[in-house]
N, C-alpha and C. Protein backbone atom coordinates (compact mmCIF):
# COMPACT_ATOMS: atom_id res chain seq x y z
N UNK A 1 184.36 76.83 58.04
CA UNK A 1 183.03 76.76 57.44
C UNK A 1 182.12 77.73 58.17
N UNK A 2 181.30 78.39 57.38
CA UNK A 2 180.53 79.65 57.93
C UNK A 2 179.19 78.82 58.69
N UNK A 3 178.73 79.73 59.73
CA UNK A 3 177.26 79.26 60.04
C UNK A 3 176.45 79.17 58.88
N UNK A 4 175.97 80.02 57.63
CA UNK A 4 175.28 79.90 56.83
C UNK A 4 175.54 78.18 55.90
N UNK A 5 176.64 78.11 56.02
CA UNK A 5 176.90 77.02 55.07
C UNK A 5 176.35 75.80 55.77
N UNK A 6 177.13 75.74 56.93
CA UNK A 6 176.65 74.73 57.91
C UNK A 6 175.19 74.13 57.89
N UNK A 7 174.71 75.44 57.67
CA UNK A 7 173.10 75.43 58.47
C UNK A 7 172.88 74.83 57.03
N UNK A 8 172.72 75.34 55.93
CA UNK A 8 172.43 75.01 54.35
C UNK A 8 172.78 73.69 54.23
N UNK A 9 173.83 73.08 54.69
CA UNK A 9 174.52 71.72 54.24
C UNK A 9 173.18 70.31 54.93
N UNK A 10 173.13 71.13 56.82
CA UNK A 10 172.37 70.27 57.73
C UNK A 10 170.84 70.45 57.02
N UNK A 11 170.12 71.77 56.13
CA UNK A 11 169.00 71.51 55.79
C UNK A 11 169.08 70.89 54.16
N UNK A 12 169.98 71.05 53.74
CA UNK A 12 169.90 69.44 52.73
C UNK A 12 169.68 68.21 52.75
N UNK A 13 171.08 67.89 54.03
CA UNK A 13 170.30 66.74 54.33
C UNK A 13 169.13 66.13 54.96
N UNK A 14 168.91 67.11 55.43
CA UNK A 14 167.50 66.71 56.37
C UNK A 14 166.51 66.34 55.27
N UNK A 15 166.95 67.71 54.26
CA UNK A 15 165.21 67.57 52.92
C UNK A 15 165.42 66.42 52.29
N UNK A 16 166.87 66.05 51.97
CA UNK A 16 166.99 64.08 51.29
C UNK A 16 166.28 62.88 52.21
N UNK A 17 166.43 63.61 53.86
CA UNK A 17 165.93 62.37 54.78
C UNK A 17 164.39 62.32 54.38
N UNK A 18 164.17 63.68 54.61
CA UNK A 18 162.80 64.05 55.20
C UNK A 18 162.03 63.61 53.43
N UNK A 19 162.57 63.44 52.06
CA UNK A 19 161.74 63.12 51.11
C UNK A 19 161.72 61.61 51.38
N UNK A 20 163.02 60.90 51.21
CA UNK A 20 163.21 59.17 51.35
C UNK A 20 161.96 58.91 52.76
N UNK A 21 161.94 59.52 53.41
CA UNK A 21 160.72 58.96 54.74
C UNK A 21 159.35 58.73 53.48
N UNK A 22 159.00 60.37 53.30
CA UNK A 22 157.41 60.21 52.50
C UNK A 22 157.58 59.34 51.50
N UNK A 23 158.79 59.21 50.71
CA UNK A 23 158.41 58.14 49.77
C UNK A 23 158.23 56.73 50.05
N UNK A 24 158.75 56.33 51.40
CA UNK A 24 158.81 55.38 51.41
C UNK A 24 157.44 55.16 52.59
N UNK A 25 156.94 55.67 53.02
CA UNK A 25 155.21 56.32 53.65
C UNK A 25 154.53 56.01 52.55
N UNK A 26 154.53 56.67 51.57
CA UNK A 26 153.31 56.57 50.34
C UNK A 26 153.21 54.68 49.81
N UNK A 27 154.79 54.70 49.42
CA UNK A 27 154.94 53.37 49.43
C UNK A 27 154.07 52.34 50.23
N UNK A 28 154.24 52.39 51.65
CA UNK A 28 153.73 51.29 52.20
C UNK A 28 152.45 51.62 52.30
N UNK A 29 151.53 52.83 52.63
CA UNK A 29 150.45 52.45 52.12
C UNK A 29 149.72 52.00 50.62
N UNK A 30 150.29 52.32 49.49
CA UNK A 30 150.17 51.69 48.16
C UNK A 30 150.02 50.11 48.16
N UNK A 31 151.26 49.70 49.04
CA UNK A 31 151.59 48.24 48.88
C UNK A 31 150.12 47.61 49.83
N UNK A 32 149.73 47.94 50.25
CA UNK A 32 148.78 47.58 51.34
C UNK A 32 147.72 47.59 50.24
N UNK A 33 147.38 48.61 49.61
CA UNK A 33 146.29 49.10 49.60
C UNK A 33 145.95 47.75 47.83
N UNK A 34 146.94 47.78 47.06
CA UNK A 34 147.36 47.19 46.32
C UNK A 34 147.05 45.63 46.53
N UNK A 35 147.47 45.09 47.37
CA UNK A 35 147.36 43.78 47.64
C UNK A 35 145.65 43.78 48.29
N UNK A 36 145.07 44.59 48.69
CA UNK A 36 143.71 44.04 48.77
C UNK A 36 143.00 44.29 47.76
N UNK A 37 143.45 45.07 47.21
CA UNK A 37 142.90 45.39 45.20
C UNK A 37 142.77 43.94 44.46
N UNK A 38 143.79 43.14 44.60
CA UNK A 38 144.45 42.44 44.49
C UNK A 38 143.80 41.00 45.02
N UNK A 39 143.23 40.39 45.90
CA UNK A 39 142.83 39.91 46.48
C UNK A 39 141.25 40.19 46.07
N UNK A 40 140.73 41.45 45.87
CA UNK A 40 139.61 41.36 45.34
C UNK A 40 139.02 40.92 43.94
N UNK A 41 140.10 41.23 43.06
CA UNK A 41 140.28 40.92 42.22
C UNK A 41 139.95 39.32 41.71
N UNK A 42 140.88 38.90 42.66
CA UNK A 42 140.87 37.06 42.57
C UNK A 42 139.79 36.52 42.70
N UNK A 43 139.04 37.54 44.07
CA UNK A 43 138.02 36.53 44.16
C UNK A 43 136.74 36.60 43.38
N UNK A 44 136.63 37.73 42.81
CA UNK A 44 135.86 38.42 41.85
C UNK A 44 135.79 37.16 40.29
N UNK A 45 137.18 37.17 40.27
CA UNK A 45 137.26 36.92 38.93
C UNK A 45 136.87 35.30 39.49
N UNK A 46 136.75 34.46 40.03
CA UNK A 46 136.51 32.93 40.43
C UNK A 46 134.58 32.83 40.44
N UNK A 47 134.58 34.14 41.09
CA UNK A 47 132.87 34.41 40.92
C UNK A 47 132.03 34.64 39.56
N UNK A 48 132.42 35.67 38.90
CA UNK A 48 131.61 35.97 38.04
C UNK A 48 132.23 34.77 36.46
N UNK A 49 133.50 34.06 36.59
CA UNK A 49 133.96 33.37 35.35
C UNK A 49 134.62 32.17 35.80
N UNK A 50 134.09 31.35 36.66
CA UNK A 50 134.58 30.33 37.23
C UNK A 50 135.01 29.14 36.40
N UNK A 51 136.28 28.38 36.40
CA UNK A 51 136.61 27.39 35.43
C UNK A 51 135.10 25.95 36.09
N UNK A 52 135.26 25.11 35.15
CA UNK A 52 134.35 23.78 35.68
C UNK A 52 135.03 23.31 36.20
N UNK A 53 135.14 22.90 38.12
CA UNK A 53 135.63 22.02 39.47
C UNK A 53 136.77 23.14 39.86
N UNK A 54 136.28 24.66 39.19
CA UNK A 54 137.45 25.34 40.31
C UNK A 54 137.08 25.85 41.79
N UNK A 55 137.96 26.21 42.53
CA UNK A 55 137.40 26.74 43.48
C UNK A 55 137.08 28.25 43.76
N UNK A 56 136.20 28.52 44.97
CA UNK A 56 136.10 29.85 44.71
C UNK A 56 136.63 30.18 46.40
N UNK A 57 137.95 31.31 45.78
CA UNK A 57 138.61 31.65 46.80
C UNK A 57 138.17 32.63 47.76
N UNK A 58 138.25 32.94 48.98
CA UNK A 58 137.51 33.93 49.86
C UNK A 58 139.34 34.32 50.36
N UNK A 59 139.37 35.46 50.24
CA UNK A 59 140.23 36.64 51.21
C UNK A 59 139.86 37.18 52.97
N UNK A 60 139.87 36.96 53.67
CA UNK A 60 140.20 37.39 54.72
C UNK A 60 141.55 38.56 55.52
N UNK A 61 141.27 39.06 56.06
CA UNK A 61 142.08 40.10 56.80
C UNK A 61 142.57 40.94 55.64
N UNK A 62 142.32 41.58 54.72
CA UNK A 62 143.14 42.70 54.17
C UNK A 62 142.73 43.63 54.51
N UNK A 63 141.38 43.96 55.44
CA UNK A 63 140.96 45.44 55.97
C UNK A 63 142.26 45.82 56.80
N UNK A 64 142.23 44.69 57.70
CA UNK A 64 143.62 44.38 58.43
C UNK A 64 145.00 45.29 57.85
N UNK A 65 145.04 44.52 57.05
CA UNK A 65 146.46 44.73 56.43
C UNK A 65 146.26 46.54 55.89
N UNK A 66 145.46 46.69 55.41
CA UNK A 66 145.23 48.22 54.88
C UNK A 66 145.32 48.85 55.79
N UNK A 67 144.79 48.85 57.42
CA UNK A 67 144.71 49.41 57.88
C UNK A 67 145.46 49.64 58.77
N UNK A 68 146.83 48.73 58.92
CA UNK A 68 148.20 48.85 59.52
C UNK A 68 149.48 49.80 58.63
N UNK A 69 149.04 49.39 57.12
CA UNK A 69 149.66 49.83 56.53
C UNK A 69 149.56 51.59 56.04
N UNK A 70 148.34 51.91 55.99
CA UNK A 70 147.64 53.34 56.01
C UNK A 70 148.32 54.14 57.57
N UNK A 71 148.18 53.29 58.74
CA UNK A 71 148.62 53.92 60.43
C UNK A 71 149.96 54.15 60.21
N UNK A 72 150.87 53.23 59.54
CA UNK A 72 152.08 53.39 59.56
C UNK A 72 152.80 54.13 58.29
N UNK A 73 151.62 54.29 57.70
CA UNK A 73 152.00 55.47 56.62
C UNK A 73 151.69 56.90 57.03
N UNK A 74 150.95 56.79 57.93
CA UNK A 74 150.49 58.54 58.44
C UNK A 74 151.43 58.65 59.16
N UNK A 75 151.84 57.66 60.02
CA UNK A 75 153.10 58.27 61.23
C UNK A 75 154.57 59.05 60.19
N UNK A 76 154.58 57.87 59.47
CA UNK A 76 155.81 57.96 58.37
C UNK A 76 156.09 59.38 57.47
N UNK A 77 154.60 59.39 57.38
CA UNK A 77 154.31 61.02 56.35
C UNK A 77 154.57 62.24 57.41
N UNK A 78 153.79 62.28 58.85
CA UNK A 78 154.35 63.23 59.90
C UNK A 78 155.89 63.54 60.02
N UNK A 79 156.67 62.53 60.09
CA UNK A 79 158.32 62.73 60.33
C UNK A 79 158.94 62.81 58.93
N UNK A 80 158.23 62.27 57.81
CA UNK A 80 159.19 63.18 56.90
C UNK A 80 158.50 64.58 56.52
N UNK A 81 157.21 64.81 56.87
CA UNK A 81 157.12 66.18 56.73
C UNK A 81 157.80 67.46 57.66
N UNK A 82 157.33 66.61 58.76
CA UNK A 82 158.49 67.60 59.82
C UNK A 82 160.02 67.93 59.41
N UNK A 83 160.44 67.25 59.17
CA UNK A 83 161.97 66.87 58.65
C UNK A 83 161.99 67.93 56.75
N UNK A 84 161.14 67.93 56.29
CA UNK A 84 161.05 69.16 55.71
C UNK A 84 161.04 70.21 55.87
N UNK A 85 159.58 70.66 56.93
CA UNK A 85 159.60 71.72 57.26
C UNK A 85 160.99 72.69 58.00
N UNK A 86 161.59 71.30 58.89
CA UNK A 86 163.21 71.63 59.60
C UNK A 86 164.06 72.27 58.64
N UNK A 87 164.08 71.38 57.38
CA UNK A 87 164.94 71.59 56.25
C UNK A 87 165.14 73.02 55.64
N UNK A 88 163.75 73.54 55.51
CA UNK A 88 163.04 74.42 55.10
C UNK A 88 163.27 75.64 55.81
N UNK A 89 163.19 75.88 57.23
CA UNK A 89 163.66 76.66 57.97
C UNK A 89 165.31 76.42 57.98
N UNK A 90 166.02 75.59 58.15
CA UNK A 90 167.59 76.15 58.19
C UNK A 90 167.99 76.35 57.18
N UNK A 91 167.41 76.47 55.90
CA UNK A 91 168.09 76.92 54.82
C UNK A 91 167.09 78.28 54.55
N UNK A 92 166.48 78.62 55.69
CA UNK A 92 165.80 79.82 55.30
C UNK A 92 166.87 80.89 56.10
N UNK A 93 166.91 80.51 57.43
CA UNK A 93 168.14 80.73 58.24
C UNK A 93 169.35 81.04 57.38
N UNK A 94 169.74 80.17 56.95
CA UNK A 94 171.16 80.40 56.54
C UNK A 94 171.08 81.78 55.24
N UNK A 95 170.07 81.74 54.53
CA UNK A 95 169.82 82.62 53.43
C UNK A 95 169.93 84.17 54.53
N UNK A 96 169.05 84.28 55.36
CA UNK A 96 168.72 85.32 56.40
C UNK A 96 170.61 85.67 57.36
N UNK A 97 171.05 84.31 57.10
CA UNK A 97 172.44 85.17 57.74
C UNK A 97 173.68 85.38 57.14
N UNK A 98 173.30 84.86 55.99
CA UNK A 98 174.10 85.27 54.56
C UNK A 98 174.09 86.38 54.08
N UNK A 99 172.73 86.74 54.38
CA UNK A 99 172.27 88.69 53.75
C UNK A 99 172.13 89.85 54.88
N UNK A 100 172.65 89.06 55.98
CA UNK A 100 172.38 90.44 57.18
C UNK A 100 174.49 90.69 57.32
């Protein structure tokens, strides 16, 4: 197996790692961001259209939750972008020692 191939094969997989990271980055901040949507929602809707003897629900901590989930989506988005950019260069490499 040639260096060019090698190098081409290792920046494939890296670009499959390095997309599955961001998608799954975007993901968890969505899911975060979603569930306090979500939560506002509820309590919204108990306020402005309340049944007669219902209760009216209050949410607590989802700044919380958004804001673990947003930290651990930026870290997540850094390493699969890196892991692109890697990708990106050894299959630039391998193109560059394929044609010299």
């Amino acid at each position: 197996m040639t260096n060019a191939v090698l190098l081409t094969l290792i920046g494939l997989v890296l670009g499959l790692v390095g997309s599955g990271v961001l998608a799954y980055s975007l993901n968890a901040a969505l899911d975060a961001l979603a569930l306090s949507t979500d939560a506002h929602d509820i309590a919204l809707q108990g306020i402005v259209d309340p049944a007669p003897g219902a209760r009216i629900y209050r949410f607590t901590g989802t700044d919380v939750h958004v804001e673990r989930g947003i930290k651990r989506g930026r870290q997540l988005t850094r390493l699969g972008f890196g892991l692109l950019v890697v990708s990106f260069g050894l299959q630039a490499a391998a193109v560059l020692i394929s044609v010299a």
